[in-house]
Protein backbone atom coordinates (compact mmCIF):
# COMPACT_ATOMS: atom_id res chain seq x y z
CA UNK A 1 18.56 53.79 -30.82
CA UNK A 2 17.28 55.81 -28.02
CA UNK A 3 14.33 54.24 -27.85
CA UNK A 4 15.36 50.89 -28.21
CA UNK A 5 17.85 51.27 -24.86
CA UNK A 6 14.94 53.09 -23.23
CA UNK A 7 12.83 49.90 -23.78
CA UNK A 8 15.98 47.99 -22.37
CA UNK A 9 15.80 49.59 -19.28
CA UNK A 10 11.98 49.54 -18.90
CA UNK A 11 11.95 45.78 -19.47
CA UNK A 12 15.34 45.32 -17.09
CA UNK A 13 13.32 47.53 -14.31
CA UNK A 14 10.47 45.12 -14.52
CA UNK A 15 11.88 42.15 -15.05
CA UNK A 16 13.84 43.29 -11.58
CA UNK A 17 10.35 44.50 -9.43
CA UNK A 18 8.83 40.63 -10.90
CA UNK A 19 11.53 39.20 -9.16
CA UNK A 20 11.56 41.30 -6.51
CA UNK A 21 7.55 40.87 -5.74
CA UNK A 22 8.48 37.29 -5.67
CA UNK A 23 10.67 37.26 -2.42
CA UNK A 24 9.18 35.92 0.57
CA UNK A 25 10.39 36.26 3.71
CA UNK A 26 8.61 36.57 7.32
CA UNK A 27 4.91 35.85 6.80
CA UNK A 28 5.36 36.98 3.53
CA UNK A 29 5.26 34.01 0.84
CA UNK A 30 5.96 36.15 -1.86
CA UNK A 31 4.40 35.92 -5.47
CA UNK A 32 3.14 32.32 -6.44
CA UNK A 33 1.27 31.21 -9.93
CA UNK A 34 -1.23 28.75 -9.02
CA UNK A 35 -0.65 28.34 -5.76
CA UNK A 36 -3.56 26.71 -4.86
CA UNK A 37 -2.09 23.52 -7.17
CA UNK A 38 0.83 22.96 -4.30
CA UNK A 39 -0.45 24.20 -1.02
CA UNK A 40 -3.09 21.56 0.05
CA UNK A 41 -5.75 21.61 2.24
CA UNK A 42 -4.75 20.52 5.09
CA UNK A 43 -8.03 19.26 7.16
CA UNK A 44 -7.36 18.95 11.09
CA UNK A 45 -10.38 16.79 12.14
CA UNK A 46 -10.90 18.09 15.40
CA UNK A 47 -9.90 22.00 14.67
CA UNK A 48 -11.68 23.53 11.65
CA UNK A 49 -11.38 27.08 10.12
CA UNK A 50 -14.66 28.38 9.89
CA UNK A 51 -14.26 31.55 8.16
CA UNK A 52 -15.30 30.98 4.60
CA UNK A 53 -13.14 33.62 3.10
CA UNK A 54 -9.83 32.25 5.10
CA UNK A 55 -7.52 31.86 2.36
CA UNK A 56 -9.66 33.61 -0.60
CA UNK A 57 -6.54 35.12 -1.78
CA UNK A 58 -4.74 31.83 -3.41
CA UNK A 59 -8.43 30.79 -4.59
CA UNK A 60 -9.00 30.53 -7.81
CA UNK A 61 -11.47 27.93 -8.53
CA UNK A 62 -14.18 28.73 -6.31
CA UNK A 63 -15.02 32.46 -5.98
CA UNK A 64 -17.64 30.54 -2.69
CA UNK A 65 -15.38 30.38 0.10
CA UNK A 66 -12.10 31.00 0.87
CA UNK A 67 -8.80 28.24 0.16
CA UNK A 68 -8.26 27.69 3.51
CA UNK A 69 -11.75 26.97 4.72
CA UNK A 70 -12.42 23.19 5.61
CA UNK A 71 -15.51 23.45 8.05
CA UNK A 72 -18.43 20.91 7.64
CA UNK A 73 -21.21 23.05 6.96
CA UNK A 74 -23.49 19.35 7.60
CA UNK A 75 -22.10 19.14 10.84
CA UNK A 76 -23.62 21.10 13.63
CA UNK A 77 -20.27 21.23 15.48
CA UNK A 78 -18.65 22.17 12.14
CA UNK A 79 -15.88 19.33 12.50
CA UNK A 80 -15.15 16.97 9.66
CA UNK A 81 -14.99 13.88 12.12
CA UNK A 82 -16.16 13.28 15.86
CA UNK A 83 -14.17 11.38 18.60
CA UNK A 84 -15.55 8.27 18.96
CA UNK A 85 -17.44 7.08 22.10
CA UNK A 86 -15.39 5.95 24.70
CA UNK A 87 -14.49 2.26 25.24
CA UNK A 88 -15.64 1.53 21.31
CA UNK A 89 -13.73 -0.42 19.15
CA UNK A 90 -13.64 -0.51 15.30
CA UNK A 91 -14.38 -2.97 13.30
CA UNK A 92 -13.91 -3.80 9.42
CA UNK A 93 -15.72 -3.61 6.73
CA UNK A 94 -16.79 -7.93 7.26
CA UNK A 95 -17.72 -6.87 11.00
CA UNK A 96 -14.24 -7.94 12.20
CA UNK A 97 -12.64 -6.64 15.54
CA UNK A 98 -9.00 -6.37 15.49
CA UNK A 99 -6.26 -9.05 16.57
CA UNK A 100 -5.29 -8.36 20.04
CA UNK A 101 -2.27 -10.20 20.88
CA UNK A 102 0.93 -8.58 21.16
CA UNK A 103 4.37 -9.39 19.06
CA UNK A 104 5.66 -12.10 20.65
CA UNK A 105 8.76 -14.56 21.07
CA UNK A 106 8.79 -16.86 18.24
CA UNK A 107 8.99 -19.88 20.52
CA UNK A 108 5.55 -18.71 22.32
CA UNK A 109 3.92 -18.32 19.01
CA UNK A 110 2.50 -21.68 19.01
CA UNK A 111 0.73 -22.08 22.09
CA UNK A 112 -0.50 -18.41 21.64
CA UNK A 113 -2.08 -18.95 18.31
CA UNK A 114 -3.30 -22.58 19.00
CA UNK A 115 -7.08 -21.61 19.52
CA UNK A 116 -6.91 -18.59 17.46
CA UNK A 117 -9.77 -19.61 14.63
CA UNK A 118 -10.21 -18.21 10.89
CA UNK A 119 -13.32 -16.07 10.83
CA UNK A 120 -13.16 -16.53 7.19
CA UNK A 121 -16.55 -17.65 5.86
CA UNK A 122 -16.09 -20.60 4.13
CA UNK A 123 -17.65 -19.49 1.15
CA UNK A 124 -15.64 -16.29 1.13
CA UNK A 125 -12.01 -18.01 0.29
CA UNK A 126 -11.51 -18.65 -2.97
CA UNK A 127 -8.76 -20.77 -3.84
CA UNK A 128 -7.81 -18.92 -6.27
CA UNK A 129 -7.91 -15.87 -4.18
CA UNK A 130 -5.35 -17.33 -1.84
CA UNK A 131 -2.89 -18.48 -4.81
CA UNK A 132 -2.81 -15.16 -6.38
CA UNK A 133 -1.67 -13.46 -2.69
CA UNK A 134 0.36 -15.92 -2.15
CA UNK A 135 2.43 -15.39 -4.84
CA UNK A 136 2.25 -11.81 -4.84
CA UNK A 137 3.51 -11.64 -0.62
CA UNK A 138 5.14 -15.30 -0.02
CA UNK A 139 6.43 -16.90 -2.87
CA UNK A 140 9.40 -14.95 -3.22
CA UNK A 141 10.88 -16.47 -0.32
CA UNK A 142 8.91 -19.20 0.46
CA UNK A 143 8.96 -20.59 -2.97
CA UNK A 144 5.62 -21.59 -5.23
CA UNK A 145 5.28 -24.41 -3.53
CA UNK A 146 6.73 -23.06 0.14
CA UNK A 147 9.67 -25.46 -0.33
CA UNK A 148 11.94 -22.50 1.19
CA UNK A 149 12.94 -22.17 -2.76
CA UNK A 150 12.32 -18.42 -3.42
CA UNK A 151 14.46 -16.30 -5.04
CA UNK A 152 14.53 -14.31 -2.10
CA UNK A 153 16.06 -17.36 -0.07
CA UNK A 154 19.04 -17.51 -1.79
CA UNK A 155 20.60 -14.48 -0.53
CA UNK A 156 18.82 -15.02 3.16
CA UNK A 157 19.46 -18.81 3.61
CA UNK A 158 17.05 -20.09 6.80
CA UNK A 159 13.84 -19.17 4.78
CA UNK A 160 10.35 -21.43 6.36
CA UNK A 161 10.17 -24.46 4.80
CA UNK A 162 6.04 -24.17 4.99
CA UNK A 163 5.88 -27.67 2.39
CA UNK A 164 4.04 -30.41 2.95
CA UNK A 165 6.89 -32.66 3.38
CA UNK A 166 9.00 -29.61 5.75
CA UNK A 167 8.77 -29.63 9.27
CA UNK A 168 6.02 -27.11 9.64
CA UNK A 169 3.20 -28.85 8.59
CA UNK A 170 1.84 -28.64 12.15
CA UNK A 171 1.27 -24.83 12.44
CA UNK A 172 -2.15 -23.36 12.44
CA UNK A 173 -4.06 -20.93 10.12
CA UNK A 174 -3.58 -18.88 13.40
CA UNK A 175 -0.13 -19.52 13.17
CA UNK A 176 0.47 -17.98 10.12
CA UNK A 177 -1.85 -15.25 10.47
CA UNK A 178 0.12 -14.03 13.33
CA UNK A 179 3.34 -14.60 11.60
CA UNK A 180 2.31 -12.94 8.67
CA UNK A 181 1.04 -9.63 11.14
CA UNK A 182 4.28 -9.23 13.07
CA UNK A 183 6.76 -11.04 11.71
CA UNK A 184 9.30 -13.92 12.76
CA UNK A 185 12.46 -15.02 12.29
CA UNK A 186 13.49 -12.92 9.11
CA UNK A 187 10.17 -12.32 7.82
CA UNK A 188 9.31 -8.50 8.88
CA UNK A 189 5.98 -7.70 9.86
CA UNK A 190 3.50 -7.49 6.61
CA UNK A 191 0.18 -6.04 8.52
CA UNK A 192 0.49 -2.79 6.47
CA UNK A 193 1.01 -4.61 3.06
CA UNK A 194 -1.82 -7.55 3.91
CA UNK A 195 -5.16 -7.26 4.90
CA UNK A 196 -6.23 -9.35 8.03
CA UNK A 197 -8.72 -11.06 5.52
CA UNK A 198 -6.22 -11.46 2.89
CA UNK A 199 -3.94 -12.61 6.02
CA UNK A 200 -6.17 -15.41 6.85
CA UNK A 201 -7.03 -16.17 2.64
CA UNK A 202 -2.73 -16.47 2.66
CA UNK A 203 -3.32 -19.19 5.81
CA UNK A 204 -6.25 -20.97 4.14
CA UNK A 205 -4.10 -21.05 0.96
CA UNK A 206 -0.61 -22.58 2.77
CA UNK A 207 -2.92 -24.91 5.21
CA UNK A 208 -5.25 -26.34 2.17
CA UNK A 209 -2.98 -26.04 -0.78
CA UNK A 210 0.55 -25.66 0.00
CA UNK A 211 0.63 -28.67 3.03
CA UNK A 212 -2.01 -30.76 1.34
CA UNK A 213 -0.91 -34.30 1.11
């Protein structure tokens, strides 16, 4: 019986100095299992640890460097990405450079967008393509066949009409690019949802499609 209690109080004491070690406080964090599984890498771009046993403590699946090490050892400044030259400006992957205008009222969207020009190859759009985007963005409000029937339109009546009997058959592929980047009306802004060439496939698809007579 002795034994048994003594056992008691052996397993109580370190049950206690487990939970105990596990405290963290200060710069302490305390006792983790795995921790490496929920403290991420985080890699700063322009400021890179470059001691490879930072962080060798929470490593367990490389014994080579340290957890907290995220130096490019290809890079002879040891960063993972450079600034990039002043005055340059990205492009996409299909050589693209980005839309400049600005958000704008949605009565100077017109005459704003009037000479703005698909750079989609014609070969490129698919009309198929366009169809399946245009269902998957649009046709929830705009309706399958942009009659201003969506689903969508009848809890927000003043949907676009953009059919080819409704009274926008006059805007441009520009037009709706635009519109479909920032918005107007009550349609929200959809540039981080669309790409700007699946932007101008959606234009191709309502101007050649949708509003063909």
């Amino acid at each position: 019986m002795a034994s048994k209690n003594i056992r008691l109080v052996l397993l109580g004491i370190g049950a206690a100095a487990t939970l105990l070690g596990c405290a963290a406080g200060g710069d302490n964090p305390g006792r983790e299992y795995a921790p490496n599984m929920y403290h991420s890498v985080a890699y700063e771009p322009l400021s890179q640890i470059t001691d490879t046993t930072a962080g060798a403590w929470v490593n367990s699946l490389d014994a080579r460097k340290g957890e907290f090490f995220n130096s490019n050892r290809f890079n002879p400044f040891g960063i993972n990405m450079r600034e990039p030259a002043a005055n340059t400006v990205k492009r996409n992957a299909q050589g693209w450079l980005p839309y400049r205008s600005q958000n704008l009222p949605k009565d100077q969207i017109p005459a704003a967008t009037a000479n703005l020009k698909s750079p989609l190859d014609s070969g490129a759009y698919k009309e198929v393509d366009g169809k399946f985007l245009y269902e998957t963005y649009c046709k929830h409000c705009h309706g399958a066949k942009g009659e201003a029937d969506g689903k969508v339109s009848d809890k927000f009546p003043g949907v676009a009409n953009l059919s080819a009997s409704g009274p926008n058959t006059g805007i441009t592929e520009g037009h709706i690019f635009h519109v479909i980047t920032y918005g107007a009306g009550l349609m929200g802004s959809h540039a981080s949802q669309v790409s700007p060439e699946d932007r101008w496939k959606i234009a191709r698809y309502v101007k050649t499609t949708i509003q063909k007579k």
